[in-house]
N, C-alpha and C. Protein backbone atom coordinates (compact mmCIF):
# COMPACT_ATOMS: atom_id res chain seq x y z
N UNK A 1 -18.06 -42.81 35.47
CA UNK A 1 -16.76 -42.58 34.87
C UNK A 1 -15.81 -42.11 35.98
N UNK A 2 -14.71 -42.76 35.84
CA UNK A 2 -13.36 -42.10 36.82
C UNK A 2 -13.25 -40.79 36.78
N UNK A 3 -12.70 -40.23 37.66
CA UNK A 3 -12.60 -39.06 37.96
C UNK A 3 -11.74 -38.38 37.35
N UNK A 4 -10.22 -39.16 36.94
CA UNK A 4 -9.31 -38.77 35.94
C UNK A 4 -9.46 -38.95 34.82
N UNK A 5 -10.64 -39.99 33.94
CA UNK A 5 -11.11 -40.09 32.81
C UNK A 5 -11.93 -39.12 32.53
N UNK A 6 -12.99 -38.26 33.45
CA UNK A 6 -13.65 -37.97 33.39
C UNK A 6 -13.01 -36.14 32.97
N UNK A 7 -12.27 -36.10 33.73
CA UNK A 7 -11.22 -34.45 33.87
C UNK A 7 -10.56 -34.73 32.50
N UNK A 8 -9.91 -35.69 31.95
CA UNK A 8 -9.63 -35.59 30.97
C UNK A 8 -10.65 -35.38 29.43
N UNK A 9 -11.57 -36.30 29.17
CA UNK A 9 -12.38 -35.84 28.75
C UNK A 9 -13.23 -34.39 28.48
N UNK A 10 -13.30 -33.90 29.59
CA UNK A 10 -13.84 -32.35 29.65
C UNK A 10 -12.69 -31.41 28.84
N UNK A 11 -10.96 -31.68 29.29
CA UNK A 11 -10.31 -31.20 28.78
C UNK A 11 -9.97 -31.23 27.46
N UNK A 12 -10.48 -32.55 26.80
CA UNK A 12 -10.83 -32.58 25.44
C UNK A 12 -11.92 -31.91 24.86
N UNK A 13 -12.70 -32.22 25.53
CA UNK A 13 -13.73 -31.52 25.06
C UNK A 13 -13.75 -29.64 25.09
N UNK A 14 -13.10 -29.26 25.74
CA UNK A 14 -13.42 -27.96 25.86
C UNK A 14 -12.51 -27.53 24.78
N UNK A 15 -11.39 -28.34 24.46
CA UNK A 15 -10.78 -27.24 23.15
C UNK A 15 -11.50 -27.28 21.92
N UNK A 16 -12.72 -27.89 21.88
CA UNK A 16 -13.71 -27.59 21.18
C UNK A 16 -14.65 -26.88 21.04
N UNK A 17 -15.07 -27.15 22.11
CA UNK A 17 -16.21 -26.90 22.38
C UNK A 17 -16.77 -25.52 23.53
N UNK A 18 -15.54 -25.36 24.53
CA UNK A 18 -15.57 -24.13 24.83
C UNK A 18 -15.12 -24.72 26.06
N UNK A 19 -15.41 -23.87 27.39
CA UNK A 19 -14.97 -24.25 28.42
C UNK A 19 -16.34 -25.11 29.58
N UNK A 20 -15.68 -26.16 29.94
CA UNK A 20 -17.02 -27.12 29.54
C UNK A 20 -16.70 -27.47 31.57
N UNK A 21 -17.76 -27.62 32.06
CA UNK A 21 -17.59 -27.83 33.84
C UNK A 21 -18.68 -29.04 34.06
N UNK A 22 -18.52 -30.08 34.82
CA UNK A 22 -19.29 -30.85 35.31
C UNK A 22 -18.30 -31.82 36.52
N UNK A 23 -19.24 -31.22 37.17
CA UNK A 23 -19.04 -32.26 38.67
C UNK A 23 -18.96 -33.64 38.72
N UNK A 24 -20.06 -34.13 38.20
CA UNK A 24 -20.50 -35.73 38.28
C UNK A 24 -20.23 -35.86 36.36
N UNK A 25 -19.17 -37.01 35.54
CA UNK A 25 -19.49 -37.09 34.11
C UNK A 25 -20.03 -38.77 34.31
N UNK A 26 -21.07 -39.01 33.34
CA UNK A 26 -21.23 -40.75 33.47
C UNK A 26 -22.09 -41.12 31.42
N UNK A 27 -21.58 -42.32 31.59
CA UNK A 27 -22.34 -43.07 29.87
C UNK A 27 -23.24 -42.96 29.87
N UNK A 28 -23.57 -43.57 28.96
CA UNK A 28 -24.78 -44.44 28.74
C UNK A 28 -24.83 -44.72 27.25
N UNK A 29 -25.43 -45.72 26.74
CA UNK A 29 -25.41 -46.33 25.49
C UNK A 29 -26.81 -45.82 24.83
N UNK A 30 -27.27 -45.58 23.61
CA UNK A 30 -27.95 -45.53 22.96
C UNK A 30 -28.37 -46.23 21.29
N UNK A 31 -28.88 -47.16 21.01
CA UNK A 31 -28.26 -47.99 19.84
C UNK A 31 -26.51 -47.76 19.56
N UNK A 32 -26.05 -47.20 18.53
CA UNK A 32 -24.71 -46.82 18.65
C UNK A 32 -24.10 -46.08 18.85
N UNK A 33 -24.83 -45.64 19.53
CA UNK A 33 -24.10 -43.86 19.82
C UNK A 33 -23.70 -44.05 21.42
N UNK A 34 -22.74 -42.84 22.26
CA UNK A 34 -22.36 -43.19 23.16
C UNK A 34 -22.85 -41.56 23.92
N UNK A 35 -23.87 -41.41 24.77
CA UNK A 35 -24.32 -40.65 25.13
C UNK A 35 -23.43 -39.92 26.96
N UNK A 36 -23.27 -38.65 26.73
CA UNK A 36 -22.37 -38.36 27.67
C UNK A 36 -23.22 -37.34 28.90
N UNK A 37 -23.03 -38.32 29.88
CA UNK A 37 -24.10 -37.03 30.92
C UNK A 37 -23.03 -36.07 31.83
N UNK A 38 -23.51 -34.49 32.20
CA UNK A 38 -22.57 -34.19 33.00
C UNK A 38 -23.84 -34.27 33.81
N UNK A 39 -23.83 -33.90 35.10
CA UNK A 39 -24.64 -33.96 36.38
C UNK A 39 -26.01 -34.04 35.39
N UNK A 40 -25.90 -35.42 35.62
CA UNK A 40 -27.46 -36.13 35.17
C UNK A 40 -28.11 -35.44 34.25
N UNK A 41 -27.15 -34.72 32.94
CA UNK A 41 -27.98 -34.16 31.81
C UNK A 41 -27.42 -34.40 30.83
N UNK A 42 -28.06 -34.84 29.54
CA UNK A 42 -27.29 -35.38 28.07
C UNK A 42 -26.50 -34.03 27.52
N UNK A 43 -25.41 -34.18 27.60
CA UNK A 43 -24.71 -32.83 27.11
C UNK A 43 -23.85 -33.28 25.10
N UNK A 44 -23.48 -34.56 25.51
CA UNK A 44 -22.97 -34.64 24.12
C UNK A 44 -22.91 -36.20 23.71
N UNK A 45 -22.83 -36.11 22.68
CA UNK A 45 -23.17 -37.56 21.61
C UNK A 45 -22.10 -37.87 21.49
N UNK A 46 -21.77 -39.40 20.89
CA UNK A 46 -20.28 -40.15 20.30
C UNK A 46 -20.74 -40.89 19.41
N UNK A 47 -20.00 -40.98 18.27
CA UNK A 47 -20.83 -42.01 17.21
C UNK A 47 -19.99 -42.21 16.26
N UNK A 48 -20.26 -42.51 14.87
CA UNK A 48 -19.25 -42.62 13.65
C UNK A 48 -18.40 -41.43 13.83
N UNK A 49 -19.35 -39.86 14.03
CA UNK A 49 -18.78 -38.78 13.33
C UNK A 49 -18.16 -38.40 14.15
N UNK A 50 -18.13 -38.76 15.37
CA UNK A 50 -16.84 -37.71 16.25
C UNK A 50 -17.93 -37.73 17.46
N UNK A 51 -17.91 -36.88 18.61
CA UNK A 51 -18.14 -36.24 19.53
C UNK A 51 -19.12 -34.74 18.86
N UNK A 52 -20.03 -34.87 19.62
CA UNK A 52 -21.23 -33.30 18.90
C UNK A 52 -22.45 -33.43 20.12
N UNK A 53 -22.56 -32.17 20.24
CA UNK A 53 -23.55 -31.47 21.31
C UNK A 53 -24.93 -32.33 21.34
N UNK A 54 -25.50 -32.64 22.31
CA UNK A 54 -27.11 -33.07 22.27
C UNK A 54 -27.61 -31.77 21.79
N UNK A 55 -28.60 -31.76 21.26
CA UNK A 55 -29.89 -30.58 20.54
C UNK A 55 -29.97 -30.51 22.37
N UNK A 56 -30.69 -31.06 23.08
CA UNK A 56 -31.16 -30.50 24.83
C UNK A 56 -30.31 -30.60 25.77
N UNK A 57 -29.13 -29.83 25.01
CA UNK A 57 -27.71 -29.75 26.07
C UNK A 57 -27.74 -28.43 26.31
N UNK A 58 -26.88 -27.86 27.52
CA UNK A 58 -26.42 -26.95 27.58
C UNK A 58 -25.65 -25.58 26.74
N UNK A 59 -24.75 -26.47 25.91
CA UNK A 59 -23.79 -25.80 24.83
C UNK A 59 -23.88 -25.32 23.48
N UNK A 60 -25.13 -25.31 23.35
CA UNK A 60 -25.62 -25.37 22.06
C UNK A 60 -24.75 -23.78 21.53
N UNK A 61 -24.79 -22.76 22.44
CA UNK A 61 -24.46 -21.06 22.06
C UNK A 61 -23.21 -21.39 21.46
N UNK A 62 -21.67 -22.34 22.38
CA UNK A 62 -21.11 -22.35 21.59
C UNK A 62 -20.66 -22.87 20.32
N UNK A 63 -21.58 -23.12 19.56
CA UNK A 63 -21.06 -23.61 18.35
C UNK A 63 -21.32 -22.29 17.47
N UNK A 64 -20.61 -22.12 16.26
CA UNK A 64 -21.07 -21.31 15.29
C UNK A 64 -22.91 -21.91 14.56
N UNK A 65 -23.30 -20.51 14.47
CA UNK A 65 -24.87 -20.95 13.90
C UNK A 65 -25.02 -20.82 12.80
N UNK A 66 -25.88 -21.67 11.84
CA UNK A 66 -26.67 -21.36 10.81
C UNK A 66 -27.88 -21.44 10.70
N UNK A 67 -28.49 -20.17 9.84
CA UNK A 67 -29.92 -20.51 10.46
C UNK A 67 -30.41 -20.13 8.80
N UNK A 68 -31.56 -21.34 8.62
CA UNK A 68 -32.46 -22.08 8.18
C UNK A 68 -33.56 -20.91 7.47
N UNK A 69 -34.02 -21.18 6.45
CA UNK A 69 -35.04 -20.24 6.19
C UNK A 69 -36.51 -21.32 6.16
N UNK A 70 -38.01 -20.60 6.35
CA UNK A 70 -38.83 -21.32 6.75
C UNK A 70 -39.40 -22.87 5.82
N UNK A 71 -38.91 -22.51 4.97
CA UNK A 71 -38.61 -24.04 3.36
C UNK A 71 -38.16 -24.86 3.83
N UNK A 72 -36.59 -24.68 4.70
CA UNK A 72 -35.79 -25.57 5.06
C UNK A 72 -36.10 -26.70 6.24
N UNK A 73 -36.99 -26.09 7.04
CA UNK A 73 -37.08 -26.17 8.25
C UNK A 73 -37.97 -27.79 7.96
N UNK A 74 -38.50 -27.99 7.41
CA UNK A 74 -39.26 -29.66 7.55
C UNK A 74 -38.51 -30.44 7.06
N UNK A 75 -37.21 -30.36 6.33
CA UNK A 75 -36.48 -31.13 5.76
C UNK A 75 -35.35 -31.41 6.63
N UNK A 76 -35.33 -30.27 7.09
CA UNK A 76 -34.09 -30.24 8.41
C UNK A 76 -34.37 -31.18 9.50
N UNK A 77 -35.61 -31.28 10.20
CA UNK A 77 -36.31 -32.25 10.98
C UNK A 77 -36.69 -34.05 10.99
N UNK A 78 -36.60 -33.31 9.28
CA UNK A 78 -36.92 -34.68 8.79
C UNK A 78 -35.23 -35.58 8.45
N UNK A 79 -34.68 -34.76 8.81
CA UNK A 79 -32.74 -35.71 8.81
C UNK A 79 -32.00 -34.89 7.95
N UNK A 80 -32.41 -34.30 6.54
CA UNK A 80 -31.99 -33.74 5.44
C UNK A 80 -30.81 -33.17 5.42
N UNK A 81 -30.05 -32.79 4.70
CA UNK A 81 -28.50 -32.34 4.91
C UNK A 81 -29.09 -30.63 4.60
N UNK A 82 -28.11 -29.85 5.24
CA UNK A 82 -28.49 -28.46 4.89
C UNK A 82 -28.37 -28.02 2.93
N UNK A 83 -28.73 -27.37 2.60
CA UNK A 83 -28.59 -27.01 1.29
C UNK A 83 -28.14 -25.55 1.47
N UNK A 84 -27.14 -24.74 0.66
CA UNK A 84 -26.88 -23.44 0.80
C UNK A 84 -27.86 -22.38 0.61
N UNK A 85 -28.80 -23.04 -0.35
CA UNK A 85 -29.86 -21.83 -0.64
C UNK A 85 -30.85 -22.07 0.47
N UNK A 86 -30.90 -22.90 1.32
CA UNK A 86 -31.44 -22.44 2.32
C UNK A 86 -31.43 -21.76 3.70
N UNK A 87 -29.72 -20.79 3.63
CA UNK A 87 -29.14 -20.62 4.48
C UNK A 87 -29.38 -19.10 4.42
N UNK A 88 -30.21 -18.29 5.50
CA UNK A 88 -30.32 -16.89 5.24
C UNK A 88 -29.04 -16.12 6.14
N UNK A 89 -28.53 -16.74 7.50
CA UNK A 89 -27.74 -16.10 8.03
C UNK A 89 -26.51 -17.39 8.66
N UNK A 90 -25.18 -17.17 9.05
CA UNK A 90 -24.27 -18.07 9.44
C UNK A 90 -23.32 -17.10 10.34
N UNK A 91 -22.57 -17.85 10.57
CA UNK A 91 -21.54 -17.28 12.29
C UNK A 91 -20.30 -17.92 11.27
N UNK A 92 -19.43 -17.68 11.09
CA UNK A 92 -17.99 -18.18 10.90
C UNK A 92 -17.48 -19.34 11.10
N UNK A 93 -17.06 -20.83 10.21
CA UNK A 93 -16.71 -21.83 10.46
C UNK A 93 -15.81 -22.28 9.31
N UNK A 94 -15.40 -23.16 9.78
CA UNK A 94 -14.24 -24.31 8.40
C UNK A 94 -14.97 -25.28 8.03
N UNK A 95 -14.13 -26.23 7.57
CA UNK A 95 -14.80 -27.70 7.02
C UNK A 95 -14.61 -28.14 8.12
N UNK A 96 -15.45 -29.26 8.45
CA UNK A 96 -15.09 -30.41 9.66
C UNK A 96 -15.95 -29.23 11.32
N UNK A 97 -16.27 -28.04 10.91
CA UNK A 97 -16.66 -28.17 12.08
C UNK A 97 -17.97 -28.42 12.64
N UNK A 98 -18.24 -28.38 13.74
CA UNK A 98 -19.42 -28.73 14.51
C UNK A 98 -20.61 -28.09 14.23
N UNK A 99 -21.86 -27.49 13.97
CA UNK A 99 -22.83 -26.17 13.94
C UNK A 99 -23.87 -26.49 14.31
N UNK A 100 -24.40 -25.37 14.88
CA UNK A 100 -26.09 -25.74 15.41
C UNK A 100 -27.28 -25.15 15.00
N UNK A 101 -27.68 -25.94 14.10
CA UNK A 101 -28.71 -24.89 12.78
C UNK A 101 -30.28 -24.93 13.73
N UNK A 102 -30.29 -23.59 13.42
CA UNK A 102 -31.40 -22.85 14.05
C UNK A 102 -32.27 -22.39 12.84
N UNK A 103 -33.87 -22.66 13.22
CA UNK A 103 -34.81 -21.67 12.11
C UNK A 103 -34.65 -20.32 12.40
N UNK A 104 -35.51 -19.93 11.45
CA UNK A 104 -35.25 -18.30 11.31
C UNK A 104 -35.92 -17.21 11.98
N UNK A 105 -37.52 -18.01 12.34
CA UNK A 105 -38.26 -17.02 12.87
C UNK A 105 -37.95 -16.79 14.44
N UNK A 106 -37.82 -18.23 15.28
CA UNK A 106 -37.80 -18.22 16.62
C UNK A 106 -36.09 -18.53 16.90
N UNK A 107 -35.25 -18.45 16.40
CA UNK A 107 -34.08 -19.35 16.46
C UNK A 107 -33.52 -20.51 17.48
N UNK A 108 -34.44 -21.31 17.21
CA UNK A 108 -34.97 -22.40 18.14
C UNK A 108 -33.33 -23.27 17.56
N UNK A 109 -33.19 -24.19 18.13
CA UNK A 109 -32.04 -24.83 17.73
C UNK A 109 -32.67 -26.49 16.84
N UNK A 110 -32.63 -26.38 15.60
CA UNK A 110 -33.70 -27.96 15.32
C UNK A 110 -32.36 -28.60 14.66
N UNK A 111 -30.87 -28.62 14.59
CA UNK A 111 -30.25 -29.52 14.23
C UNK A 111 -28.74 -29.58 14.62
N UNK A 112 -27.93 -30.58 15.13
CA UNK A 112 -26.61 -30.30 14.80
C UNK A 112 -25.78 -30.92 14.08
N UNK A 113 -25.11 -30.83 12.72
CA UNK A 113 -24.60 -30.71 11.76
C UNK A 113 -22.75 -30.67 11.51
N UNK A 114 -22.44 -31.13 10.81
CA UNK A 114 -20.91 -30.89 10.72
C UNK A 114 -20.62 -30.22 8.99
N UNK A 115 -19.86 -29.46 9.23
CA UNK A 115 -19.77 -28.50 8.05
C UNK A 115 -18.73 -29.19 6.76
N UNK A 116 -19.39 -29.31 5.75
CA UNK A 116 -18.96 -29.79 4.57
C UNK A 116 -17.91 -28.86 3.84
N UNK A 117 -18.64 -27.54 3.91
CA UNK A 117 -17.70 -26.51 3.70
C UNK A 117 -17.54 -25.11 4.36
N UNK A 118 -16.76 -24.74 3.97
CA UNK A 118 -16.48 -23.15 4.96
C UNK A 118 -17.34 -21.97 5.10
N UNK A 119 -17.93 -21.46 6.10
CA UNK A 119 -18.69 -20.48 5.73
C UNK A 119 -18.03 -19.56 4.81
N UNK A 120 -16.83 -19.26 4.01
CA UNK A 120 -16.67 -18.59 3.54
C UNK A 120 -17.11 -18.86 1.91
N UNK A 121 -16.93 -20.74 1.97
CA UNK A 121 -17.16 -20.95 0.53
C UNK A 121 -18.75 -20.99 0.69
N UNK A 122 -19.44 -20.70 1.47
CA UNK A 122 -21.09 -21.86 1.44
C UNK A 122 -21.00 -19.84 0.81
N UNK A 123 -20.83 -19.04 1.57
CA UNK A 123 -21.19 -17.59 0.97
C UNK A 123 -21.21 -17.42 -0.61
N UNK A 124 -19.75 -17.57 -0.96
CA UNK A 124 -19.37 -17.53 -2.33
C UNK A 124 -20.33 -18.30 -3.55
N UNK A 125 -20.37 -19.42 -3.35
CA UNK A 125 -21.20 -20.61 -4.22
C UNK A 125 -22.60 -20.33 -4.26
N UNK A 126 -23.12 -20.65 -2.71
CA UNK A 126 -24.36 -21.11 -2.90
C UNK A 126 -25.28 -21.95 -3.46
N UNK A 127 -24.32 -22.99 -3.35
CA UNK A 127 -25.42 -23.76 -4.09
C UNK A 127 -24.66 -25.62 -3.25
N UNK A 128 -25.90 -26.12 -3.62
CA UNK A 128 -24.92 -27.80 -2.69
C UNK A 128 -25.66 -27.66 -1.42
N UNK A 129 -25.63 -29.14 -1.17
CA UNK A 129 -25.09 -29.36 0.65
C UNK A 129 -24.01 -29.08 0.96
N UNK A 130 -24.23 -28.33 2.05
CA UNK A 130 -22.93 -27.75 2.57
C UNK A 130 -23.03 -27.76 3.92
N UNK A 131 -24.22 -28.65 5.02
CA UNK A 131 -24.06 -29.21 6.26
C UNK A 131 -24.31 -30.48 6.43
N UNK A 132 -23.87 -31.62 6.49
CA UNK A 132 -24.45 -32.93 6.93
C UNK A 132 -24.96 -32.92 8.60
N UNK A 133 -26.31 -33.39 8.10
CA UNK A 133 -27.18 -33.48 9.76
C UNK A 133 -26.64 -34.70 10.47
N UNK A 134 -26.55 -34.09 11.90
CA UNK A 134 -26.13 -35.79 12.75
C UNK A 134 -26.78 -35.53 13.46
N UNK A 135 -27.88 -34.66 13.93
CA UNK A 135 -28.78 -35.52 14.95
C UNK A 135 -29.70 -34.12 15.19
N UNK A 136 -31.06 -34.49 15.11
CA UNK A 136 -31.86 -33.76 14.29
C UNK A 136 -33.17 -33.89 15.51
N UNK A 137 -34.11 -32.36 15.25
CA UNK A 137 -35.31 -32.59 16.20
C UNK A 137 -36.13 -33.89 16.01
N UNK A 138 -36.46 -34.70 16.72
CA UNK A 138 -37.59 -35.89 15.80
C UNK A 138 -36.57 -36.90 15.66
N UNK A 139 -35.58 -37.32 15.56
CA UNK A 139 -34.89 -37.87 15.70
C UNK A 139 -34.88 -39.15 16.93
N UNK A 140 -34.70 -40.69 16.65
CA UNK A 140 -34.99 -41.61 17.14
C UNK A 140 -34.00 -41.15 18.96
N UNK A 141 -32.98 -40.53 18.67
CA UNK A 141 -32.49 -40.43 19.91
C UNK A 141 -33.37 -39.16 20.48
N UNK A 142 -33.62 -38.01 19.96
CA UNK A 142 -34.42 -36.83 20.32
C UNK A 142 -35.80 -37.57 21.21
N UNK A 143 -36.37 -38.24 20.51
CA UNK A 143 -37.41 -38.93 20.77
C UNK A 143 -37.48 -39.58 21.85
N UNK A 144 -36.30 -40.32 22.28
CA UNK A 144 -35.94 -41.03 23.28
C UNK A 144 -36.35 -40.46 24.57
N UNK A 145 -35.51 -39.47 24.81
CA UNK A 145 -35.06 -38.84 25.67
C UNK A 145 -35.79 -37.54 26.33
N UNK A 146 -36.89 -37.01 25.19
CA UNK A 146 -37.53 -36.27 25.26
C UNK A 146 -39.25 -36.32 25.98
């Protein structure tokens, strides 16, 4: 990637995602997804849903977390959308944003997800999907790469 494509990009990316540094940025294709390396490491995905963190990236801290109770955790792996009652703890988010759902015992990072609804409403309700999974431990790209 160009060097001014590449600076720009980061600068997109960081009003997201936080403040984001790489020396060397370059592609690569994966069935349809568009995989983004900074110095020769998968840092973030491109696909239908937008731009979202690799699970074996760097950035995972900054996203807001939700974390998983031990029920959740094989369904989560297995692609499953989050459900509220399986949510024991969360970090602060809106609709539309990014999250990186962690289990409960080790807070290992097994999914990243885009938020259906607000941590304020997933509190209130409780009940529903209230994370859609986009790219999950076990996962044909996880698998890949791993």
């Amino acid at each position: 990637m160009k060097r001014k494509a590449a600076k720009k990009l980061l600068a997109e990316l960081s009003d997201t995602f936080g403040d984001l540094q790489a020396g060397k940025v370059e592609t690569a294709k994966f069935e349809e997804k568009e995989l983004y390396l900074f110095d020769e490491s998968i840092e973030f995905v491109k696909d239908e849903n937008g731009f979202y963190p690799f699970l074996g990236g760097s950035y995972l801290d900054n996203l807001p977390k939700v974390v998983v109770d031990m029920g959740a955790i094989r369904f989560v792996c297995n692609g499953a959308d989050v459900m509220a009652p399986g949510i024991t703890d969360m970090g602060a988010f809106g609709v539309g944003d990014i999250v990186v759902i962690r289990d409960v015992t080790h807070g290992k990072a097994l999914a990243i997800g885009v938020a259906k609804k607000s941590s304020v409403d997933i509190e209130m309700s409780k009940k529903g999907k209230v994370i859609k999974n986009l790219h999950y431990v076990g996962d044909k790209l996880w698998g890949a790469v791993s």
